[in-house]
Structures are given as structure tokens and as C-alpha cells.
N, C-alpha and C. Protein backbone atom coordinates (compact mmCIF):
# COMPACT_ATOMS: atom_id res chain seq x y z
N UNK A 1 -8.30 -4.18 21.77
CA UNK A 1 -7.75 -3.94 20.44
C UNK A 1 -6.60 -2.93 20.53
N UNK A 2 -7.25 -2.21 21.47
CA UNK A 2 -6.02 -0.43 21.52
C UNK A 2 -4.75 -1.44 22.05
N UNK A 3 -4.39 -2.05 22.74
CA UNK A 3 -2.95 -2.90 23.75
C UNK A 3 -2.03 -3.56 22.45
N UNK A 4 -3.49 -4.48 22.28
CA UNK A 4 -2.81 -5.23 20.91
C UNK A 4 -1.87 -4.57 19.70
N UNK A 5 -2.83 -3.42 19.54
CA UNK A 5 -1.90 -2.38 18.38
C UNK A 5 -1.07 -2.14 19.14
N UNK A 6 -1.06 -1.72 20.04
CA UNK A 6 0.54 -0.78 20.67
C UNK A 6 1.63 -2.00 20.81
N UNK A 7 0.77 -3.04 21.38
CA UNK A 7 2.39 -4.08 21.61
C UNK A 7 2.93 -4.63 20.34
N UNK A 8 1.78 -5.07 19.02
CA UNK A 8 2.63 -4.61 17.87
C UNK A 8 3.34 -3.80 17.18
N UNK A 9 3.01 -2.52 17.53
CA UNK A 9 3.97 -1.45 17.41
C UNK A 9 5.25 -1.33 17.86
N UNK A 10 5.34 -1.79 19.19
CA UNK A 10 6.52 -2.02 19.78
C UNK A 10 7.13 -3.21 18.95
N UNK A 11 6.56 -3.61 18.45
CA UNK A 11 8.01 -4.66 17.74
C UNK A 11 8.34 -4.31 17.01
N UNK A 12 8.13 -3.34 16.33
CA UNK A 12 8.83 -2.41 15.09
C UNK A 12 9.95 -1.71 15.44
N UNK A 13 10.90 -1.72 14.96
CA UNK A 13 11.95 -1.17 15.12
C UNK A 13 11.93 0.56 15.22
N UNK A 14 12.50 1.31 16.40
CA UNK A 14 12.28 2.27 16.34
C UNK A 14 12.75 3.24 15.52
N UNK A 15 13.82 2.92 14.72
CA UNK A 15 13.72 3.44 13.12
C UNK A 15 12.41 3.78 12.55
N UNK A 16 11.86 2.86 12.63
CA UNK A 16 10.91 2.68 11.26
C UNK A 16 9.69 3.36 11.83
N UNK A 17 9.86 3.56 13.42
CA UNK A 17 8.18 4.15 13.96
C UNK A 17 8.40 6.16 14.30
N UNK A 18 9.71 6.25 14.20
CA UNK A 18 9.67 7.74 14.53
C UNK A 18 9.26 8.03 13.20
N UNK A 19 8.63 9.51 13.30
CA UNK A 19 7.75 10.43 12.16
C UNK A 19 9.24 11.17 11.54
N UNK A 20 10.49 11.57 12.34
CA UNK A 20 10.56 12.45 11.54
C UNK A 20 12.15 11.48 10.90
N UNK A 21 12.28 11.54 9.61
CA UNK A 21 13.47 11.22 9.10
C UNK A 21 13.46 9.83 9.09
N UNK A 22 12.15 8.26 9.11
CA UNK A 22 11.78 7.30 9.60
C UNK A 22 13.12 5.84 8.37
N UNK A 23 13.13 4.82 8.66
CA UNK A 23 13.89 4.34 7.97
C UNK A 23 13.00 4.06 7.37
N UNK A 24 13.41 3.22 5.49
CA UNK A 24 12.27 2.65 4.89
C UNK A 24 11.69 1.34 5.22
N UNK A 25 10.33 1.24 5.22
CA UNK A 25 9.88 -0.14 5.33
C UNK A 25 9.95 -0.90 4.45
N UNK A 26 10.68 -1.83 3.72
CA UNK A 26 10.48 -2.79 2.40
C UNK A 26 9.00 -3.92 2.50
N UNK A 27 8.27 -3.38 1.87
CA UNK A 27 7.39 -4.61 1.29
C UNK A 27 7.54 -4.75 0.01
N UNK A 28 6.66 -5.57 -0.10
CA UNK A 28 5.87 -5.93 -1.54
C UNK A 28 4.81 -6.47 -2.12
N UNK A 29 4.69 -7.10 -2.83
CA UNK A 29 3.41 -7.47 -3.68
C UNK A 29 3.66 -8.88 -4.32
N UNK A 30 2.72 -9.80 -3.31
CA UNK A 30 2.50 -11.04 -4.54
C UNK A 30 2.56 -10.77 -5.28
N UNK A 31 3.02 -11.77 -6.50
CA UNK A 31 2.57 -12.32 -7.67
C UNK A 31 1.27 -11.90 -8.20
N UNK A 32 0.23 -12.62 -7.76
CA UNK A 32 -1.36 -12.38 -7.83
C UNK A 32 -1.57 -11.23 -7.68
N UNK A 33 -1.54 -10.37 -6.57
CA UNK A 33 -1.63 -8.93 -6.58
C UNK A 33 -1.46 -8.22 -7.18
N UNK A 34 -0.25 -8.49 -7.59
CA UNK A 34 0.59 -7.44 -8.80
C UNK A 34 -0.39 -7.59 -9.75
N UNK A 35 -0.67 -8.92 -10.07
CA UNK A 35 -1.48 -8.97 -11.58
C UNK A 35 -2.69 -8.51 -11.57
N UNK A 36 -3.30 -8.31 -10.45
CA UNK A 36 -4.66 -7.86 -10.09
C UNK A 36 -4.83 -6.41 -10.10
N UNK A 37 -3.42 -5.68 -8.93
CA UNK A 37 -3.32 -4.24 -9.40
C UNK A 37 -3.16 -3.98 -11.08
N UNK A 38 -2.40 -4.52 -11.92
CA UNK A 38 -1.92 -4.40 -13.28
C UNK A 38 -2.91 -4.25 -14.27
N UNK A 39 -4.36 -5.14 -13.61
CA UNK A 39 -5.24 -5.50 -14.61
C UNK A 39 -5.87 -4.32 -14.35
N UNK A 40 -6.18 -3.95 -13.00
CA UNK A 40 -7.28 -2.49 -12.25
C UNK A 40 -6.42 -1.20 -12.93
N UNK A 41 -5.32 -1.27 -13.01
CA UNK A 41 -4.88 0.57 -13.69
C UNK A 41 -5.62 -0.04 -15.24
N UNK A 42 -5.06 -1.25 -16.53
CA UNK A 42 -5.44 -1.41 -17.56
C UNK A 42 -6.58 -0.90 -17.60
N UNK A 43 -7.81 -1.66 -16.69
CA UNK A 43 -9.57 -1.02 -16.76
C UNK A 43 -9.32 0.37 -16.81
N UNK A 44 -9.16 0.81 -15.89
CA UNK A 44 -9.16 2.42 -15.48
C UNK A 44 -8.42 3.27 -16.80
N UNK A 45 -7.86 2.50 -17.88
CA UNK A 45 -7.17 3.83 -18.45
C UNK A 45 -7.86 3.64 -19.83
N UNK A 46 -8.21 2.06 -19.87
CA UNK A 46 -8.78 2.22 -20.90
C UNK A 46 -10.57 2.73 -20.90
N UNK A 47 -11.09 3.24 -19.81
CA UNK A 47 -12.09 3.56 -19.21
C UNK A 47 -12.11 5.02 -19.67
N UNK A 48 -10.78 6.22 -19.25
CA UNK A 48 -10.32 7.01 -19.55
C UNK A 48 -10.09 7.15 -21.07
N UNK A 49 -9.53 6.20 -21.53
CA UNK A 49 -9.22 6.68 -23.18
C UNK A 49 -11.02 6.94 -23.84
N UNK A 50 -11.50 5.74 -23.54
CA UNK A 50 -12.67 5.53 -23.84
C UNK A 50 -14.02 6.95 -23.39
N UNK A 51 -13.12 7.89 -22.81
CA UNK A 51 -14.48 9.32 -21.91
C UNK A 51 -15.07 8.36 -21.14
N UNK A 52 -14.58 7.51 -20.41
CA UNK A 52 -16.10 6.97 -19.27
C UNK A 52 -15.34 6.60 -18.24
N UNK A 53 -14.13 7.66 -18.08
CA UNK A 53 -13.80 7.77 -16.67
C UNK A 53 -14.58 8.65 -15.70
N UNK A 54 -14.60 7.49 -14.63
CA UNK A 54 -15.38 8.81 -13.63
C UNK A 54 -14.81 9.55 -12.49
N UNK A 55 -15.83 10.66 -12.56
CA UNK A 55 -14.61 11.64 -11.81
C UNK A 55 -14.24 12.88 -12.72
């Protein structure tokens, strides 16, 4: 497993793998995801408005 990570690492551009000053990585988010994260903050705040946030 340890080889595997490192030789994927190496295909990363060494921009993007140094710590200090690193370039940005662009991702993103399905469609679906998005709507899934979107729906999980909605629960959570209306959980919060509601006092039955936990935590």
C-alpha cells in the first residue's frame, strides 16, 4: 500500500506536493454531491434554529 501511495504521489506535480507556498489543486463537486452536501448544512441549521443542535 505504502509504494502505491508514493508512486501516486509522484505523479503529482511538484507544485502541488511541496508544503511550503504549494500551487492550488482545482477540484470539485458533482452535481449529486453538491445537492447532498446542500441538503446536510439545510438539516444541520435547521436542527440549530430548532435548539437540537448537538454539540
Amino acid at each position: 500500500i505504502r509504494g502505491r501511495a508514493a508512486a501516486q504521489l509522484d505523479k503529482l506535480d511538484p507544485g502541488h506536493r511541496r508544503f511550503e507556498n504549494p500551487h492550488i489543486y482545482p477540484v470539485g463537486l458533482s452535481p449529486h454531491l453538491n445537492t447532498l452536501r446542500d441538503g446536510m448544512i439545510a438539516e444541520a441549521r435547521a436542527s440549530m434554529d430548532n435548539g437540537n443542535g448537538a454539540g
